[in-house]
Protein backbone atom coordinates (compact mmCIF):
# COMPACT_ATOMS: atom_id res chain seq x y z
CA UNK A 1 110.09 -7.50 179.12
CA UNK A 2 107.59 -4.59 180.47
CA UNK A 3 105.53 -7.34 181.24
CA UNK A 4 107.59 -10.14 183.06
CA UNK A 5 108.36 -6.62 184.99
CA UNK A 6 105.32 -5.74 186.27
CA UNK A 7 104.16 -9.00 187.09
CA UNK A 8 107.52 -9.53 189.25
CA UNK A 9 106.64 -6.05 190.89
CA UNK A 10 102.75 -7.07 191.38
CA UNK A 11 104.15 -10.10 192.95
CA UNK A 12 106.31 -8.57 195.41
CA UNK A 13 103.31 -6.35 196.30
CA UNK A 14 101.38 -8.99 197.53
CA UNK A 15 103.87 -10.87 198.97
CA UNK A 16 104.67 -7.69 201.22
CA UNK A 17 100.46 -6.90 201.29
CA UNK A 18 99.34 -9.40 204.21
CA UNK A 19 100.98 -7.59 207.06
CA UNK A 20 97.04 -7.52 208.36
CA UNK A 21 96.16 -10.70 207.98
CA UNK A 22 99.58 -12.15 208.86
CA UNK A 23 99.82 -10.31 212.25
CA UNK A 24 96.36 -11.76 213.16
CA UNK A 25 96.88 -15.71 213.81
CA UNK A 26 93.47 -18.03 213.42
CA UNK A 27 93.23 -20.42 216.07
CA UNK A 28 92.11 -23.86 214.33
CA UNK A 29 91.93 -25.53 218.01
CA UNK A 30 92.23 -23.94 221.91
CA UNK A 31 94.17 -24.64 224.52
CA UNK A 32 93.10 -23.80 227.65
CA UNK A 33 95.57 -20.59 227.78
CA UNK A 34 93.52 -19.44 224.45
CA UNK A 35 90.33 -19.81 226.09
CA UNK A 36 90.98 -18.42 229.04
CA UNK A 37 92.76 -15.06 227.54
CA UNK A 38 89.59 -14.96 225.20
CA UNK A 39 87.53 -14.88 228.31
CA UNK A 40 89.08 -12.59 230.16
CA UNK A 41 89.05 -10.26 226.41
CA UNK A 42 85.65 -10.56 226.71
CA UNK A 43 85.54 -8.81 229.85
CA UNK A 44 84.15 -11.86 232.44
CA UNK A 45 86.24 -13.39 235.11
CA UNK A 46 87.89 -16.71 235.27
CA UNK A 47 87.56 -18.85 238.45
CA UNK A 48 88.73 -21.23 237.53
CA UNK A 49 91.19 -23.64 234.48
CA UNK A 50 91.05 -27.24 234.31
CA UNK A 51 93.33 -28.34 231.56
CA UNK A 52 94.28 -32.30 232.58
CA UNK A 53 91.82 -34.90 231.12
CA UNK A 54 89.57 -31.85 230.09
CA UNK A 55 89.85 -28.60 229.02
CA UNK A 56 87.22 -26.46 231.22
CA UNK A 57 87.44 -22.62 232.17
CA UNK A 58 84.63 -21.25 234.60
CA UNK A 59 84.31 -17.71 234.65
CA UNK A 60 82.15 -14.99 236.03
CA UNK A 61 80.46 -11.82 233.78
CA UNK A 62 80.53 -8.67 235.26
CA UNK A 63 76.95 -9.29 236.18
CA UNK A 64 77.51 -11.60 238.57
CA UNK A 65 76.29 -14.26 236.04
CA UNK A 66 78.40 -17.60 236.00
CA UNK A 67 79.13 -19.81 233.14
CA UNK A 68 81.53 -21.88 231.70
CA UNK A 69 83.33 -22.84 228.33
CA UNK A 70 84.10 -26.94 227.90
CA UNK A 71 86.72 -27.97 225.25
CA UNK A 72 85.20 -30.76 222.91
CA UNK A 73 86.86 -32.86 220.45
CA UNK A 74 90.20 -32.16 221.71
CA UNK A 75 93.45 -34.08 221.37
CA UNK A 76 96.40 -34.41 223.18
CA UNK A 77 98.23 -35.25 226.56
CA UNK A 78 97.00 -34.05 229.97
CA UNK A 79 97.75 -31.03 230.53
CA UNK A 80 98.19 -29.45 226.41
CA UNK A 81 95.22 -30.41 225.19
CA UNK A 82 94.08 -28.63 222.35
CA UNK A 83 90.14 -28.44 221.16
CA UNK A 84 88.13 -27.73 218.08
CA UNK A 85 85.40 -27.07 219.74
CA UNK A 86 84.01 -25.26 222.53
CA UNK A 87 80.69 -26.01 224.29
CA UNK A 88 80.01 -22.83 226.56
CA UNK A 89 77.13 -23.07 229.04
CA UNK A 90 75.08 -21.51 232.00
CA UNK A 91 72.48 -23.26 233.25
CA UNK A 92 69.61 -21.47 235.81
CA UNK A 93 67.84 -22.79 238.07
CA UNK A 94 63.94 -22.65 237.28
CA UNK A 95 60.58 -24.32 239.56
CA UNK A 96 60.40 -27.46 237.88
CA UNK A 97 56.33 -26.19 237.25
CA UNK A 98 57.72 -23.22 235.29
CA UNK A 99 60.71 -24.93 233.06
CA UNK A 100 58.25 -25.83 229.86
CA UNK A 101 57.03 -22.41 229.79
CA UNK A 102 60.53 -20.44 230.52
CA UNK A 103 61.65 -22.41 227.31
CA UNK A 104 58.87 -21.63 224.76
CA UNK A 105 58.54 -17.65 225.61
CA UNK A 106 62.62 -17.29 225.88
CA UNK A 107 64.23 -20.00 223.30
CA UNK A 108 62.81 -18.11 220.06
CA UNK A 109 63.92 -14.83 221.38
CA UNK A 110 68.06 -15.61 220.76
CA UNK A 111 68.81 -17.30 217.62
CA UNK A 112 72.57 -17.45 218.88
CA UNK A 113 72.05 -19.84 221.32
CA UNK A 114 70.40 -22.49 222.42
CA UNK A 115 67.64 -22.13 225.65
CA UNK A 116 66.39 -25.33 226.73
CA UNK A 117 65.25 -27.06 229.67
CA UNK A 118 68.29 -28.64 231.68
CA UNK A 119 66.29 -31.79 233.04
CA UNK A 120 63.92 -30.69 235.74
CA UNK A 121 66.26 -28.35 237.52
CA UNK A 122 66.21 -25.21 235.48
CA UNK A 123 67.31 -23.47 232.22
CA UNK A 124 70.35 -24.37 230.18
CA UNK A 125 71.25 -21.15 227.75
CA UNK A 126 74.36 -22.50 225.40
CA UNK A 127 76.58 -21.92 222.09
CA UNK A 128 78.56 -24.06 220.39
CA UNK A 129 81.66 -22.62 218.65
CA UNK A 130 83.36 -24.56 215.68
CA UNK A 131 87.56 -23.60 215.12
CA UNK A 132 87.93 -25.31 211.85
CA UNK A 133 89.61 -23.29 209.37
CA UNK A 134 90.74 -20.88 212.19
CA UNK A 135 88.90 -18.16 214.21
CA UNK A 136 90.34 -14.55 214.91
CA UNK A 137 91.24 -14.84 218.68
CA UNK A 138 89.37 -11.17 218.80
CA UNK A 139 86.31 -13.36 216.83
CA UNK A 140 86.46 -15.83 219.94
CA UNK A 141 86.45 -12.82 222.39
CA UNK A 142 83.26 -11.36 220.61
CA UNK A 143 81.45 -14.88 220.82
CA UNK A 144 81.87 -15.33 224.33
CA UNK A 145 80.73 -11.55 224.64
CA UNK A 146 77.44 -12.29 222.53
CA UNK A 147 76.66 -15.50 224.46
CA UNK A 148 77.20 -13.40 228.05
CA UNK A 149 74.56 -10.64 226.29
CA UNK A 150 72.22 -12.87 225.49
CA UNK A 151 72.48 -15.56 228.99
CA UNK A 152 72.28 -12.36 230.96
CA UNK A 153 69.21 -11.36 229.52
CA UNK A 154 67.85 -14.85 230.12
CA UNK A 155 69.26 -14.88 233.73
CA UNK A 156 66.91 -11.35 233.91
CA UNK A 157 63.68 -12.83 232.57
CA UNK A 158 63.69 -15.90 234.87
């Protein structure tokens, strides 16, 4: 008896336990509402929302620095789309004679993104973020805030 007790009382701990993780929704896909409040939690800007055929916010960091975060694999109709990806990107414009070298001294600086050459018109700095299984919307917020660190600091060195 003392022990079909306790387990009913352990059980009604836990069921009463994930307040925390309960009050803190994952986001296994983005509309383009989530991804815009997640950019403006980051602290940048948003010029502008697309959210018809694509889902595309542009925004602006504090620094002046522009970039923009691209829905991918997303499903829906025009207008609620919802993604479970997100492609976010700032490209830079770079003399075509200085591109190559840009690439090799800044690319193996910033292991969170990716610096490459964006055809022969500048720098491309980008970060792909996967939802699967759910992301914090705060966990969102901090990407976006590592990938504006890390472009600004590209932005500087060019």
């Amino acid at each position: 008896m003392f022990k079909i007790a306790f387990t009913a009382a352990a059980a009604a701990a836990v069921i009463t336990l994930p307040g925390v993780a309960a009050a803190q929704a994952l986001l296994s896909s983005a509309s383009a509402e989530d991804v815009r409040t997640a950019v403006v939690a980051s602290g940048a800007k948003v010029t502008k929302v697309r959210n018809d055929d694509e889902v595309y916010i542009a925004a602006e960091a504090s620094s002046g620095m522009k970039f923009g975060v691209e829905g991918r694999a997303c499903k829906g109709a025009s207008g609620k789309k919802r993604c479970d990806g997100l492609y976010i990107e700032a490209t830079f414009d770079v003399e075509a004679a200085k591109i190559d070298d840009t690439v090799k001294k800044l690319a193996p600086q910033y292991a969170a993104v990716a610096v490459l050459a964006n055809g022969g018109d500048g720098v491309r700095v980008s970060r792909y973020i996967i939802l699967d299984y759910g992301v914090a919307p705060q966990n969102l917020a901090m990407n976006l805030q590592v990938f504006v660190a890390i472009a600004d600091k590209v932005w500087n060195a060019l």
